[in-house]
C-alpha atoms as a PDB file:
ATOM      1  CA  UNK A   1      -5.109 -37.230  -1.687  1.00  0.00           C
ATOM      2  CA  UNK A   2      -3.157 -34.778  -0.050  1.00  0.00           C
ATOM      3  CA  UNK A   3      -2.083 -36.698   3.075  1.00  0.00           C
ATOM      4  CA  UNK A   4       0.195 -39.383   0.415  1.00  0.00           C
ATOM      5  CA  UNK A   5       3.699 -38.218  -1.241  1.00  0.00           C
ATOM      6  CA  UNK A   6       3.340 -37.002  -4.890  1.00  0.00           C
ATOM      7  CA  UNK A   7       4.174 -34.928  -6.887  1.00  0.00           C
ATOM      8  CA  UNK A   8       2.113 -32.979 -10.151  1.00  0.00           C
ATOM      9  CA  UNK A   9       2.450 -30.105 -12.737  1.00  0.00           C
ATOM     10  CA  UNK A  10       0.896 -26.899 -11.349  1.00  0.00           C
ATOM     11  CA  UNK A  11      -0.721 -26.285 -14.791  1.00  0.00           C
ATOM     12  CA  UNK A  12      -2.927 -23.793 -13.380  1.00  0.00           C
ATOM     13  CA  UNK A  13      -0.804 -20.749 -12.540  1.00  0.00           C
ATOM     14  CA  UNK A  14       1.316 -18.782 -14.687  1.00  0.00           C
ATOM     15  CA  UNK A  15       4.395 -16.761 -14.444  1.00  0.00           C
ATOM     16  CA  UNK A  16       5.025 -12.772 -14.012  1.00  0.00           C
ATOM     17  CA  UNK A  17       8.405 -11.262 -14.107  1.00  0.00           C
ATOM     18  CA  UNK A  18       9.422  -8.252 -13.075  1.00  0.00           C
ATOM     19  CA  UNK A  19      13.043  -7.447 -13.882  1.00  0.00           C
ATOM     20  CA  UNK A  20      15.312  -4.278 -14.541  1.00  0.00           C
ATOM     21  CA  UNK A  21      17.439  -2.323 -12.237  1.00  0.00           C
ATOM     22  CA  UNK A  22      14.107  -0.650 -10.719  1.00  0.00           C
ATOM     23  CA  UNK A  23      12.180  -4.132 -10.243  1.00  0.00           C
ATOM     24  CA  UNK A  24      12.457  -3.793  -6.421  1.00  0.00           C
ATOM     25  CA  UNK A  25      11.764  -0.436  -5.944  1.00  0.00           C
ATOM     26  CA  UNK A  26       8.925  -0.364  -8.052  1.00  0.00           C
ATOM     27  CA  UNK A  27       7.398  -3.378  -6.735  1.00  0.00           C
ATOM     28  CA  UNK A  28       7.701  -2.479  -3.241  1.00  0.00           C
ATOM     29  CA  UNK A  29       5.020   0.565  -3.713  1.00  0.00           C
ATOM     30  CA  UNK A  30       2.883  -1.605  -5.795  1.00  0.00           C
ATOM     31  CA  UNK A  31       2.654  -5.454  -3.424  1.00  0.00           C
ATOM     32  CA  UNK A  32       1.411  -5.945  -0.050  1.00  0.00           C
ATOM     33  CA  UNK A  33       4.906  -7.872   0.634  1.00  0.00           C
ATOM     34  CA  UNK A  34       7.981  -6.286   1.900  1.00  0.00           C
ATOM     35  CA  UNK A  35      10.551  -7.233  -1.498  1.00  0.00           C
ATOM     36  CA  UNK A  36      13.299  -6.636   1.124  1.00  0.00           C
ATOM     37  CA  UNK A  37      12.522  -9.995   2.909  1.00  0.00           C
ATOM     38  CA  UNK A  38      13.217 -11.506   0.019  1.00  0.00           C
ATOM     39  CA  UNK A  39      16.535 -13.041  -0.642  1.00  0.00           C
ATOM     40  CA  UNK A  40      17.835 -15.797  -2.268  1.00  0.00           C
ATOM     41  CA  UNK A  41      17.036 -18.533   0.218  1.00  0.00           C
ATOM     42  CA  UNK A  42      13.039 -16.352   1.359  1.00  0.00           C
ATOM     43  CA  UNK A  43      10.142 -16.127  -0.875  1.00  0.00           C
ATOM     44  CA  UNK A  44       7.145 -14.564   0.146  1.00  0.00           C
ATOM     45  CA  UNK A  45       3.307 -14.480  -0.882  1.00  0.00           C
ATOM     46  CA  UNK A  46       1.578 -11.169  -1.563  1.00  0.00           C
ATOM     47  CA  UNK A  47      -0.836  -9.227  -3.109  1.00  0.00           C
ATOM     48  CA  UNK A  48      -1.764  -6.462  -5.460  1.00  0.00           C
ATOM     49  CA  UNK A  49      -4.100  -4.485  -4.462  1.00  0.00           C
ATOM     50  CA  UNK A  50      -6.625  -2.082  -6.062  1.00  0.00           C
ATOM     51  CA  UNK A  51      -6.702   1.659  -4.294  1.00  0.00           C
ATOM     52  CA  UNK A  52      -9.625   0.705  -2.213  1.00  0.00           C
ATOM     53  CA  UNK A  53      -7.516  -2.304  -0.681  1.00  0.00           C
ATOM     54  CA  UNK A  54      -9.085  -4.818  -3.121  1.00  0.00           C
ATOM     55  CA  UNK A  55      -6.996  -7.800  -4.171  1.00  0.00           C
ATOM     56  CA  UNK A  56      -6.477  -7.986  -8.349  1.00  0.00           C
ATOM     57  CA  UNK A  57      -3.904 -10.879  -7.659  1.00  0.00           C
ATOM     58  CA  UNK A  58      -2.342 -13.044  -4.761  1.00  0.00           C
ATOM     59  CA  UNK A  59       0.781 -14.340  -5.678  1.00  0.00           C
ATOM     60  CA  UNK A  60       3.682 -16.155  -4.390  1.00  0.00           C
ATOM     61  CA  UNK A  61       7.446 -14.087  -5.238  1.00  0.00           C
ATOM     62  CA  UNK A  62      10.803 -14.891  -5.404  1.00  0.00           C
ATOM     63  CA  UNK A  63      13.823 -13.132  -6.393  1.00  0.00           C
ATOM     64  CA  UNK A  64      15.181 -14.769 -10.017  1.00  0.00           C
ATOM     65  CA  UNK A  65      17.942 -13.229 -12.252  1.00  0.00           C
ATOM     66  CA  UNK A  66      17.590  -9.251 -12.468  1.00  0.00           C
ATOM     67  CA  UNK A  67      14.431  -9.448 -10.618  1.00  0.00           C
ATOM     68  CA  UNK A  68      11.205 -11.495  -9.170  1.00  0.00           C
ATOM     69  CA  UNK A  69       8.872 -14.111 -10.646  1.00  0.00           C
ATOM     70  CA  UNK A  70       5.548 -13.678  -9.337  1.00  0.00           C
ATOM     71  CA  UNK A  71       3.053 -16.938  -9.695  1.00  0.00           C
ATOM     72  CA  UNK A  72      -0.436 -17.056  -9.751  1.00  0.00           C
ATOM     73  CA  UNK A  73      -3.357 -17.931 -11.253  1.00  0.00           C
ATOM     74  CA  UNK A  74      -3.110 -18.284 -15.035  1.00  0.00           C
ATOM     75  CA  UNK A  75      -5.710 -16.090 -16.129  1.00  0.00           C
ATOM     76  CA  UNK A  76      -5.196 -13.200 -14.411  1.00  0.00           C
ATOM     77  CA  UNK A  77      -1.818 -12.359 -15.703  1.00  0.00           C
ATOM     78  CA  UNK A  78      -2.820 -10.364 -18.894  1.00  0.00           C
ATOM     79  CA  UNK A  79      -4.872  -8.036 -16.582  1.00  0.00           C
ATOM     80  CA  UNK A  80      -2.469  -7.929 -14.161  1.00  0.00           C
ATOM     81  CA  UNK A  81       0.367  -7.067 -16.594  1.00  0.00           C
ATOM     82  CA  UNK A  82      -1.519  -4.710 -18.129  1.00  0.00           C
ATOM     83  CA  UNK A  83      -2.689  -2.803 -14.876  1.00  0.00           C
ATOM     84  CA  UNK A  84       1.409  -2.748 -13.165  1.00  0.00           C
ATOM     85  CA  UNK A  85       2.381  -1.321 -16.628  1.00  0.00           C
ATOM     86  CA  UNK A  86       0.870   1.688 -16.345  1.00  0.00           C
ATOM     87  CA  UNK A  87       2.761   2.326 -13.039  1.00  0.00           C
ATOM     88  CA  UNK A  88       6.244   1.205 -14.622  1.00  0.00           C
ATOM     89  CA  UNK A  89       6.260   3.647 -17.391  1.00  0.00           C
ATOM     90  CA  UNK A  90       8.550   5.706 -15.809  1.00  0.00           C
ATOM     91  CA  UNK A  91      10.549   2.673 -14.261  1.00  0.00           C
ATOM     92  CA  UNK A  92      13.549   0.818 -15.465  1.00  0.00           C
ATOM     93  CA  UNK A  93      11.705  -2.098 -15.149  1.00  0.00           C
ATOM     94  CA  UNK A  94      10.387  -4.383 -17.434  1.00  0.00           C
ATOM     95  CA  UNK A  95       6.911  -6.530 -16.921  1.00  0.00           C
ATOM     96  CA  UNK A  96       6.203  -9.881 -19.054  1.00  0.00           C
ATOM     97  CA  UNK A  97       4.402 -12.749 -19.258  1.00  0.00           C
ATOM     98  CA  UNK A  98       7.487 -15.569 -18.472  1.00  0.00           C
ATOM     99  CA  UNK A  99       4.844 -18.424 -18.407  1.00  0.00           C
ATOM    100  CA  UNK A 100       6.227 -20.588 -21.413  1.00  0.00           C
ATOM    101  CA  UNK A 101       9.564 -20.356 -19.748  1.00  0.00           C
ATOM    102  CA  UNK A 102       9.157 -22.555 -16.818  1.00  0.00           C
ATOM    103  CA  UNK A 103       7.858 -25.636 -15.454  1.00  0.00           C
ATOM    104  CA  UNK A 104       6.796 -25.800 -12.288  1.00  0.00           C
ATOM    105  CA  UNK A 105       5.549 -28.854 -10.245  1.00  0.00           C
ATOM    106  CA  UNK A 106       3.847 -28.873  -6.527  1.00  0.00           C
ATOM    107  CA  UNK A 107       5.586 -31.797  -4.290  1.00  0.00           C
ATOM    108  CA  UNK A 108       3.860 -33.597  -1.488  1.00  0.00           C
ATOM    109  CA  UNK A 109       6.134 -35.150   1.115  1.00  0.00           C
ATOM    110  CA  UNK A 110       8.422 -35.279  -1.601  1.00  0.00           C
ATOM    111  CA  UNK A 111      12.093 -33.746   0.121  1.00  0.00           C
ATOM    112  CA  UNK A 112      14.003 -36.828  -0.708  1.00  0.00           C
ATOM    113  CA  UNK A 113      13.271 -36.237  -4.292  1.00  0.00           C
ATOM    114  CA  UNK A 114      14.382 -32.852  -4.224  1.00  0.00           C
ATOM    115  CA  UNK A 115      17.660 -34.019  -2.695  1.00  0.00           C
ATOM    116  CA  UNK A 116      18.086 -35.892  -5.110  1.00  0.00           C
ATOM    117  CA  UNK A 117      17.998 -33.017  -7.647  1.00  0.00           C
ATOM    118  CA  UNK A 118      20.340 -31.209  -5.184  1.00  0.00           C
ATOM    119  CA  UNK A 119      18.312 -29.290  -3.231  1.00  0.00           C
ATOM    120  CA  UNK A 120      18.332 -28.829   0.468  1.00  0.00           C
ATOM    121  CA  UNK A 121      14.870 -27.385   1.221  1.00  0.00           C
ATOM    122  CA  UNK A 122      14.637 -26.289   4.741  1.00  0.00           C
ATOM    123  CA  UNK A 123      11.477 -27.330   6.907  1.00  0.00           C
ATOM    124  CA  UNK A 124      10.453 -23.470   7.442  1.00  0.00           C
ATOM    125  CA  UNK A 125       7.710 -22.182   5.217  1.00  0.00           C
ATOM    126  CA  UNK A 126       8.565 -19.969   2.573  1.00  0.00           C
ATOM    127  CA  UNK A 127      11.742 -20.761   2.688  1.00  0.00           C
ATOM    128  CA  UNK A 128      14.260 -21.094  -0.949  1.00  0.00           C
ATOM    129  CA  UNK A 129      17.258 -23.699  -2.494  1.00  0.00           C
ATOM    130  CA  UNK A 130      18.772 -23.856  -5.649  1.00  0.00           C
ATOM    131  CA  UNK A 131      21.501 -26.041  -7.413  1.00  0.00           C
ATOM    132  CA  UNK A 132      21.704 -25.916 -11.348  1.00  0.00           C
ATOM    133  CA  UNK A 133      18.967 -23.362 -12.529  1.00  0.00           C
ATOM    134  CA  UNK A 134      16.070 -25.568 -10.006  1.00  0.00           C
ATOM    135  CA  UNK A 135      14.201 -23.780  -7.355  1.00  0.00           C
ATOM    136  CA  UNK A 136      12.450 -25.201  -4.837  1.00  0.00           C
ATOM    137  CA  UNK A 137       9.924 -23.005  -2.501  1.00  0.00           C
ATOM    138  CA  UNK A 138       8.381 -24.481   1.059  1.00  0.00           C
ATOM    139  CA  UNK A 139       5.147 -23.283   0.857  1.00  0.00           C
ATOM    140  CA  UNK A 140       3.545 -25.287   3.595  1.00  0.00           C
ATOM    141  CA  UNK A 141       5.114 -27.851   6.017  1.00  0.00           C
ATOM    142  CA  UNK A 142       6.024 -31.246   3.463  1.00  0.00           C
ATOM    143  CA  UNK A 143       4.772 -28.951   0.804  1.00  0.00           C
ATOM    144  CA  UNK A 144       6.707 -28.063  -1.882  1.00  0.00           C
ATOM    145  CA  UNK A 145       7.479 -26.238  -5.200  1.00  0.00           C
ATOM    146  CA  UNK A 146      10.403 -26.980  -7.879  1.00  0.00           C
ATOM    147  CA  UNK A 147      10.557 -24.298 -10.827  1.00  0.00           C
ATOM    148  CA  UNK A 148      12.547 -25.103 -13.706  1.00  0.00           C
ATOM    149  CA  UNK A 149      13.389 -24.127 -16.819  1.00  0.00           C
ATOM    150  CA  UNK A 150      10.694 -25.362 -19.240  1.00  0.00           C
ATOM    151  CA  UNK A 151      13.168 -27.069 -21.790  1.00  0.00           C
ATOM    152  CA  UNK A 152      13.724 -29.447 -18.933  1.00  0.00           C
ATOM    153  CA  UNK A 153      10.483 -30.475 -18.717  1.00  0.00           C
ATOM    154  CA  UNK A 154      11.124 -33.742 -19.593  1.00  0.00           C
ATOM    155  CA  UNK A 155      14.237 -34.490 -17.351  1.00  0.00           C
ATOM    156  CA  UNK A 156      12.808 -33.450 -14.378  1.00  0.00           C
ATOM    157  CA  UNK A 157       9.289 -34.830 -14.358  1.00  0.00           C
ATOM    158  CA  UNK A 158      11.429 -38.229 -15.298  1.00  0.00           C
ATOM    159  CA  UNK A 159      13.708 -37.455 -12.180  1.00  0.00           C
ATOM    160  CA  UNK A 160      11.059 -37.041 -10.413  1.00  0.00           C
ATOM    161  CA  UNK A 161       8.559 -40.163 -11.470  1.00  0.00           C
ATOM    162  CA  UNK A 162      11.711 -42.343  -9.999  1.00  0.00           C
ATOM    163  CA  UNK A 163      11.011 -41.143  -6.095  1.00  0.00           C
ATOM    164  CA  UNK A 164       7.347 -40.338  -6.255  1.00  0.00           C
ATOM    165  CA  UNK A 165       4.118 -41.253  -8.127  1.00  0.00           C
ATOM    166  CA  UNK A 166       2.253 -38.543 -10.227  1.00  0.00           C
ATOM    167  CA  UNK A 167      -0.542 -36.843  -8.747  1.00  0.00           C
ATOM    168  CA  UNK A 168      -3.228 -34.597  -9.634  1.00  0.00           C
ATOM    169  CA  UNK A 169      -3.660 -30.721  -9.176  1.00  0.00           C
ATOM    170  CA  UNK A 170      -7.142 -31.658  -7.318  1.00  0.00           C
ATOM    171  CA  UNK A 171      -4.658 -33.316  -4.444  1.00  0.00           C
ATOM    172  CA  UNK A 172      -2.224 -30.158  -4.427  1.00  0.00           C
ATOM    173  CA  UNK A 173      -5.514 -27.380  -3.745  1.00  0.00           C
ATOM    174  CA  UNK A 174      -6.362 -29.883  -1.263  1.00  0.00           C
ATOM    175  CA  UNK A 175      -3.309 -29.691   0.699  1.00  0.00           C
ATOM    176  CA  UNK A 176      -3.315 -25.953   0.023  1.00  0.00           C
ATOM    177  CA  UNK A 177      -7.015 -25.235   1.225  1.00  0.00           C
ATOM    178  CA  UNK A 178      -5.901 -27.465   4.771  1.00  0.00           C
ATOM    179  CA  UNK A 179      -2.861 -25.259   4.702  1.00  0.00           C
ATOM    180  CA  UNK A 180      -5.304 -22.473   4.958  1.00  0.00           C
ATOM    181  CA  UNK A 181      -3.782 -20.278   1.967  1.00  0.00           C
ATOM    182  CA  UNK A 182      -6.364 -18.606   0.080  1.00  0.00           C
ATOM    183  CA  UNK A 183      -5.988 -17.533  -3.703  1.00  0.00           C
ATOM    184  CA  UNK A 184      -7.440 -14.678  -5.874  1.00  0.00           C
ATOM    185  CA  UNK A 185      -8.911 -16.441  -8.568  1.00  0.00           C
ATOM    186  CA  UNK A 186     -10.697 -14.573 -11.910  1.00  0.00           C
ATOM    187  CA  UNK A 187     -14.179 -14.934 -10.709  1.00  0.00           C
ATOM    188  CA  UNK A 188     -13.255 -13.400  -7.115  1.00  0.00           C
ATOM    189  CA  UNK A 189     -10.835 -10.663  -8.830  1.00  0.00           C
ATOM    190  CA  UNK A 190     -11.143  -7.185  -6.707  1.00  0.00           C
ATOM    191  CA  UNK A 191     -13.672  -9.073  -4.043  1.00  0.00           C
ATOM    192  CA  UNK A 192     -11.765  -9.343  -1.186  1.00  0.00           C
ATOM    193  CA  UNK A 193      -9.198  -7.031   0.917  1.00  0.00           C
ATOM    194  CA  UNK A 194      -5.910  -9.217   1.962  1.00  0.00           C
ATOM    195  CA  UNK A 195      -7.512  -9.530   5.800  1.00  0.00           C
ATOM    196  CA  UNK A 196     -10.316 -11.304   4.319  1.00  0.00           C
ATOM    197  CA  UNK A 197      -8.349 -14.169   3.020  1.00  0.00           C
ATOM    198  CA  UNK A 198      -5.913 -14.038   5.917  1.00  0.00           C
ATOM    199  CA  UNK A 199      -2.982 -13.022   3.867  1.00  0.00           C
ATOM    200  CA  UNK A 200      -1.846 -11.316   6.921  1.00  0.00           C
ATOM    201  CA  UNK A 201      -1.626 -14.392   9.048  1.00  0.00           C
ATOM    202  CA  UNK A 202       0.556 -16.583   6.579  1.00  0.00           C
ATOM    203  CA  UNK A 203       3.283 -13.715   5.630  1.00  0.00           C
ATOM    204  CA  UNK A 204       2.042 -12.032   2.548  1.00  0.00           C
ATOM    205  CA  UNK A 205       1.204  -8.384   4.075  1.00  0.00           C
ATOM    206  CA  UNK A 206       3.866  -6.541   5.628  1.00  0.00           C
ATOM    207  CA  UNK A 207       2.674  -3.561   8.279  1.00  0.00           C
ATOM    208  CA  UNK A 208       6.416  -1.792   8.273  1.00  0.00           C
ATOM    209  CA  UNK A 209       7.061  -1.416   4.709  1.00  0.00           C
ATOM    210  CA  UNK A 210       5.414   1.923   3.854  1.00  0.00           C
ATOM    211  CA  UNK A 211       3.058   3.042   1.482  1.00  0.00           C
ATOM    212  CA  UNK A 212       1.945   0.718  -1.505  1.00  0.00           C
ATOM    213  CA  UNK A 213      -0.941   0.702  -3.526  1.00  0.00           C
ATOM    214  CA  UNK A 214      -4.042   0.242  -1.290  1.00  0.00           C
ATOM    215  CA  UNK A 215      -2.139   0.372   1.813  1.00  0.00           C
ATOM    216  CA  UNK A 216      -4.556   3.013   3.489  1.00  0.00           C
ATOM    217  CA  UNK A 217      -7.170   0.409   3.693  1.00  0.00           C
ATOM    218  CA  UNK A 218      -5.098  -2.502   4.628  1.00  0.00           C
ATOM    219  CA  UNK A 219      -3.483  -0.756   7.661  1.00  0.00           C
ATOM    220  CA  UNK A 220      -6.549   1.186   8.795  1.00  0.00           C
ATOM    221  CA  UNK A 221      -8.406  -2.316   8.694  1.00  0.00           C
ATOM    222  CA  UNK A 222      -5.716  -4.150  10.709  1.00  0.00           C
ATOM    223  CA  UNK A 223      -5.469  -1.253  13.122  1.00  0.00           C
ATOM    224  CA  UNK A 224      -8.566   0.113  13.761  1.00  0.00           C
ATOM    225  CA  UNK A 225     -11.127  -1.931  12.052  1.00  0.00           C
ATOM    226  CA  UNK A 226     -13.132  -4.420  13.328  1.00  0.00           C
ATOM    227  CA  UNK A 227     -12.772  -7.605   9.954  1.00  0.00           C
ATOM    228  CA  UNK A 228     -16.547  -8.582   9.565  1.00  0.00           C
ATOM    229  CA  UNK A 229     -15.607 -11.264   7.029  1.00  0.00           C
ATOM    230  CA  UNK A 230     -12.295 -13.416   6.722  1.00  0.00           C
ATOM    231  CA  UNK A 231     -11.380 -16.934   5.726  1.00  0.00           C
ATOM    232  CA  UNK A 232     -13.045 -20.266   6.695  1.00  0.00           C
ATOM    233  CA  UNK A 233     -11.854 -23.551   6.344  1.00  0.00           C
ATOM    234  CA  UNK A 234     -15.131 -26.188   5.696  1.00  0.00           C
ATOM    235  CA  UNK A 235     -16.588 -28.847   4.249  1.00  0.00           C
ATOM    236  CA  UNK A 236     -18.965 -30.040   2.608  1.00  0.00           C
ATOM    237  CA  UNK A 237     -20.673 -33.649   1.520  1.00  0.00           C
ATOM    238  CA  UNK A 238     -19.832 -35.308  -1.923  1.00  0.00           C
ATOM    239  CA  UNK A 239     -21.091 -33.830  -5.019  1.00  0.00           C
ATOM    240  CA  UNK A 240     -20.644 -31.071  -7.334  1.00  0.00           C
ATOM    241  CA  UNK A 241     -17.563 -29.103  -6.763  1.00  0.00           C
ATOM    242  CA  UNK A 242     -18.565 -25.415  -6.223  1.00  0.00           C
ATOM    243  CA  UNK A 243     -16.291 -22.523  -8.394  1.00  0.00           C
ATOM    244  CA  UNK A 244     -14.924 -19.890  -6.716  1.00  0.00           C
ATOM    245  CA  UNK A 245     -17.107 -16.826  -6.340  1.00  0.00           C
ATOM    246  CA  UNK A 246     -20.359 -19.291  -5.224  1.00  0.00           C
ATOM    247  CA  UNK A 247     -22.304 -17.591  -2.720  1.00  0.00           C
ATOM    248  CA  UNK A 248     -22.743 -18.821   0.519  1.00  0.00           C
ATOM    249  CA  UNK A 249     -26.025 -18.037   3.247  1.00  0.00           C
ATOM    250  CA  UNK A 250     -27.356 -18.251   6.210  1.00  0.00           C
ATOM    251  CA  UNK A 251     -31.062 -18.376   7.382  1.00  0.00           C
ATOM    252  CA  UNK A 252     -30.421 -15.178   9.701  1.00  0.00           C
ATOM    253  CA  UNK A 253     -29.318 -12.827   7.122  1.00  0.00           C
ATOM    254  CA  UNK A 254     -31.380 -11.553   3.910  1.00  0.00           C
ATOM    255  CA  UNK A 255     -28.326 -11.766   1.461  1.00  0.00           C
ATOM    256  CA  UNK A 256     -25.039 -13.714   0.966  1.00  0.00           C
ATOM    257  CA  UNK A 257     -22.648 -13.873   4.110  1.00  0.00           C
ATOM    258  CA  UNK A 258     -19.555 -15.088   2.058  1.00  0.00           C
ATOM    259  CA  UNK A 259     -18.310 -16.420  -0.759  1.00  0.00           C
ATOM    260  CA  UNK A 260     -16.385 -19.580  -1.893  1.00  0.00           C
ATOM    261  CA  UNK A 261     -12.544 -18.971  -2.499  1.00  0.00           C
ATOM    262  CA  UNK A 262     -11.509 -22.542  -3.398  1.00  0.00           C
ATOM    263  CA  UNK A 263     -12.062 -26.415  -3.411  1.00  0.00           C
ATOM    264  CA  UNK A 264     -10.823 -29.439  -4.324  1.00  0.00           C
ATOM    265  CA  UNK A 265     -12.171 -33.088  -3.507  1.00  0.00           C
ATOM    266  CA  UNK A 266     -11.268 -35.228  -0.263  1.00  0.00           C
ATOM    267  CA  UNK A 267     -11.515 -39.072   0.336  1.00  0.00           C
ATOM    268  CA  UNK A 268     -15.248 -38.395   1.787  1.00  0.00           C
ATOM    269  CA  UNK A 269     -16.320 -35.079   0.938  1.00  0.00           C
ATOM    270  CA  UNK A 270     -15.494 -31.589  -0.307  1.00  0.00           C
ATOM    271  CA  UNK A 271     -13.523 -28.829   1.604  1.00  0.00           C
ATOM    272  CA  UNK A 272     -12.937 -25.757   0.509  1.00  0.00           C
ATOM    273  CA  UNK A 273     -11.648 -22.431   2.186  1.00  0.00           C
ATOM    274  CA  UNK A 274     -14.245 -19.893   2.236  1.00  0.00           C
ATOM    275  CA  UNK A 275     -14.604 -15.888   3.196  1.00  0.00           C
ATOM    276  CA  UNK A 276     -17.588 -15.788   5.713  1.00  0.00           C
ATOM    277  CA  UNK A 277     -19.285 -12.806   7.744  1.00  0.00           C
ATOM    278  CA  UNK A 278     -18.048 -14.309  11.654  1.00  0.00           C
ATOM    279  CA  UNK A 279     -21.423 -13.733  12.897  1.00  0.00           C
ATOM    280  CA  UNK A 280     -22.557 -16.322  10.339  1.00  0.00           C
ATOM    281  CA  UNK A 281     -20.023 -18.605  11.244  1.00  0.00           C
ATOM    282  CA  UNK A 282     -20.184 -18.284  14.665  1.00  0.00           C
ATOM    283  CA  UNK A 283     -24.240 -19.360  14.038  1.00  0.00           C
ATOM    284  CA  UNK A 284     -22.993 -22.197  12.363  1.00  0.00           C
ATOM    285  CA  UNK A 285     -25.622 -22.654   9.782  1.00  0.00           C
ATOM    286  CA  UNK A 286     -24.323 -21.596   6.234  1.00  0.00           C
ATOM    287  CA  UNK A 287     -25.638 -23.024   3.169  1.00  0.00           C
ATOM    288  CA  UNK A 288     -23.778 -23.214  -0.133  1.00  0.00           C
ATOM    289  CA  UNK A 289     -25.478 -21.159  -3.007  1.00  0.00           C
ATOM    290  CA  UNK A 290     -28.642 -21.146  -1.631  1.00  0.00           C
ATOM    291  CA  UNK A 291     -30.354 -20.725   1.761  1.00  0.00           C
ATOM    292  CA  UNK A 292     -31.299 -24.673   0.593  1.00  0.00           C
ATOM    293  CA  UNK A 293     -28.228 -25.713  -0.219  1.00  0.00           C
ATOM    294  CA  UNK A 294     -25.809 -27.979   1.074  1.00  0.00           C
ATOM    295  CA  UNK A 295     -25.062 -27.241   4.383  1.00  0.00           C
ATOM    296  CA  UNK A 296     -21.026 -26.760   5.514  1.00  0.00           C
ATOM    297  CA  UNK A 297     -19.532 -27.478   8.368  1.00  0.00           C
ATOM    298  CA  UNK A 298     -16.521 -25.346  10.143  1.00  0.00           C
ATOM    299  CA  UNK A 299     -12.877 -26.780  10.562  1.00  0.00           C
ATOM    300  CA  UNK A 300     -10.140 -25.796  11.800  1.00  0.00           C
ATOM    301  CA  UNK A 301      -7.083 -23.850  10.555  1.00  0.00           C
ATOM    302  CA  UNK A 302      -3.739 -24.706  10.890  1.00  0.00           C
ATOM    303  CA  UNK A 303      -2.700 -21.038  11.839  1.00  0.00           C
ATOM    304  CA  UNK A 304      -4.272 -18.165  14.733  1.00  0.00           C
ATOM    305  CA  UNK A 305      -5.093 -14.983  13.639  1.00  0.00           C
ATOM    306  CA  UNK A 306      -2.889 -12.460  15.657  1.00  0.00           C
ATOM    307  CA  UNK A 307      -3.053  -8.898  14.854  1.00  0.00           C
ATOM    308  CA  UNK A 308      -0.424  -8.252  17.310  1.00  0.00           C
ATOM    309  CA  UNK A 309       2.111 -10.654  15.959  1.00  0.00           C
ATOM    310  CA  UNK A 310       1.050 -10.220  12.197  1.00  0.00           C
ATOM    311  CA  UNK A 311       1.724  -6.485  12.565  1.00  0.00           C
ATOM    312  CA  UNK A 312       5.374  -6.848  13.305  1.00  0.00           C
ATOM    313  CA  UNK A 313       6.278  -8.139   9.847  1.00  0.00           C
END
């Protein structure tokens, strides 16, 4: 699970690039993040958001080349390419699918390996080394990414088999969902604003940037709204593992109070992170896709929400 070192392919996300002498410029009035954090040792996650705020993709970003790879999740690229290339006509920028060209694996406790490749991750989240064509991204404390280039496959899952055993993706979304870092997945495409799945609070929304694509929303919701739903960490007993997108109730409210964002499999049970109305939370009695459904119980988050502090970024 995802409290043992290990490391596994990340078969479920694909690749966007963005390169061209207008990548950054064209990006930073299209993503939630500020592209002038990044640098060569700072990656970022973000968002792309629809006019009315909603998320299309959540993403992680880092600079590569002559411009930024985005990952997320696999399906969503076509639709995503296809919707940022009607903004880039007029950009020197170009927008492809790099998918096939790297391999990327998610690392568990797994820093001694990555020294071993030559690469000096430091401890602070979202931070960036490379040596030889690897990167490696912290994306969680003793969490890791290394992106290579695909026709390395071989080499360095081998490298990597001789410091730590292979796990499965099921153990990486665990240590992602106790990491508290939600994910825009196809069946919860243009469902929730970045608040609701706490982008805000782990770095992917920047509040000093200017004006991007759904940025009205986003700003007027962190200054002057009051969030009615955002993201839940819970669990639930053994069973069937519920899909993104399941709807979640409570007994005091006639329709669904939230939705499921993702899950993966414990030693006991299920957790999963989870956008809820608060008053439903608060209650405590939420029901997975029924009113009779399993019931879930609340735990905790690694991370405070702050509007104060998050609006500084």
């Amino acid at each position: 699970m995802a409290d043992s070192a290990f490391f596994c392919t990340l078969s479920h996300e694909g690749v966007l690039a963005v390169r061209g002498a207008d990548a950054g410029k064209f990006l930073q009035g299209q993503l939630t993040c500020n592209i002038n954090y990044l640098s060569d040792s700072q990656s970022s996650l973000g968002a792309r958001c629809t006019q009315k705020g909603r998320m299309q993709s959540s993403f992680r970003i880092l600079l590569e080349g002559d411009g930024v790879l985005m990952a997320m999740a696999g399906e969503l690229l076509e639709p995503q390419l296809a919707d940022l290339k009607k903004y880039a006509v007029f950009s020197k920028s170009k927008l492809t699918d790099e998918s096939a060209a790297w391999v990327r694996f998610g690392l568990v406790d797994g820093d001694a390996a990555l020294t071993g490749l030559g690469l000096a991750l430091p401890a602070e989240t979202d931070s960036v080394a490379r040596h030889e064509g690897l990167i490696a991204v912290r994306v969680s404390p003793d969490r890791a990414e290394l992106w290579g280039p695909a026709d390395q496959t071989d080499a360095i899952k081998a490298r990597l088999s001789a410091a730590l055993p292979e796990g499965d993706l099921n153990g990486w979304l665990l240590g992602q969902i106790r990491a508290g870092i939600g994910q825009v997945m196809p069946s919860t495409r243009e469902l929730f604003i970045p608040q609701m799945l706490n982008l805000q609070a782990v770095g992917g929304v920047s509040f000093k940037k200017g004006c991007y694509t759904g940025q009205e929303i986003v700003a007027r919701m962190q200054y002057l709204g009051k969030l009615k739903r955002r993201l839940y960490r819970v669990s639930l007993e053994a069973g069937e593992l519920p899909q993104p997108g399941t709807p979640l109730f409570a007994p005091s409210h006639g329709s669904a109070i939230g939705e499921v964002v993702l899950a993966a499999r414990a030693e006991h049970n299920i957790e999963l992170l989870a956008v809820l109305q608060a008053e439903a939370a608060d209650e405590g009695d939420v029901h997975l896709g029924t009113l009779e459904g399993p019931a879930l119980q609340l735990l905790d988050l690694p991370y405070e929400l702050d509007r104060d502090r998050e609006i500084q970024r």
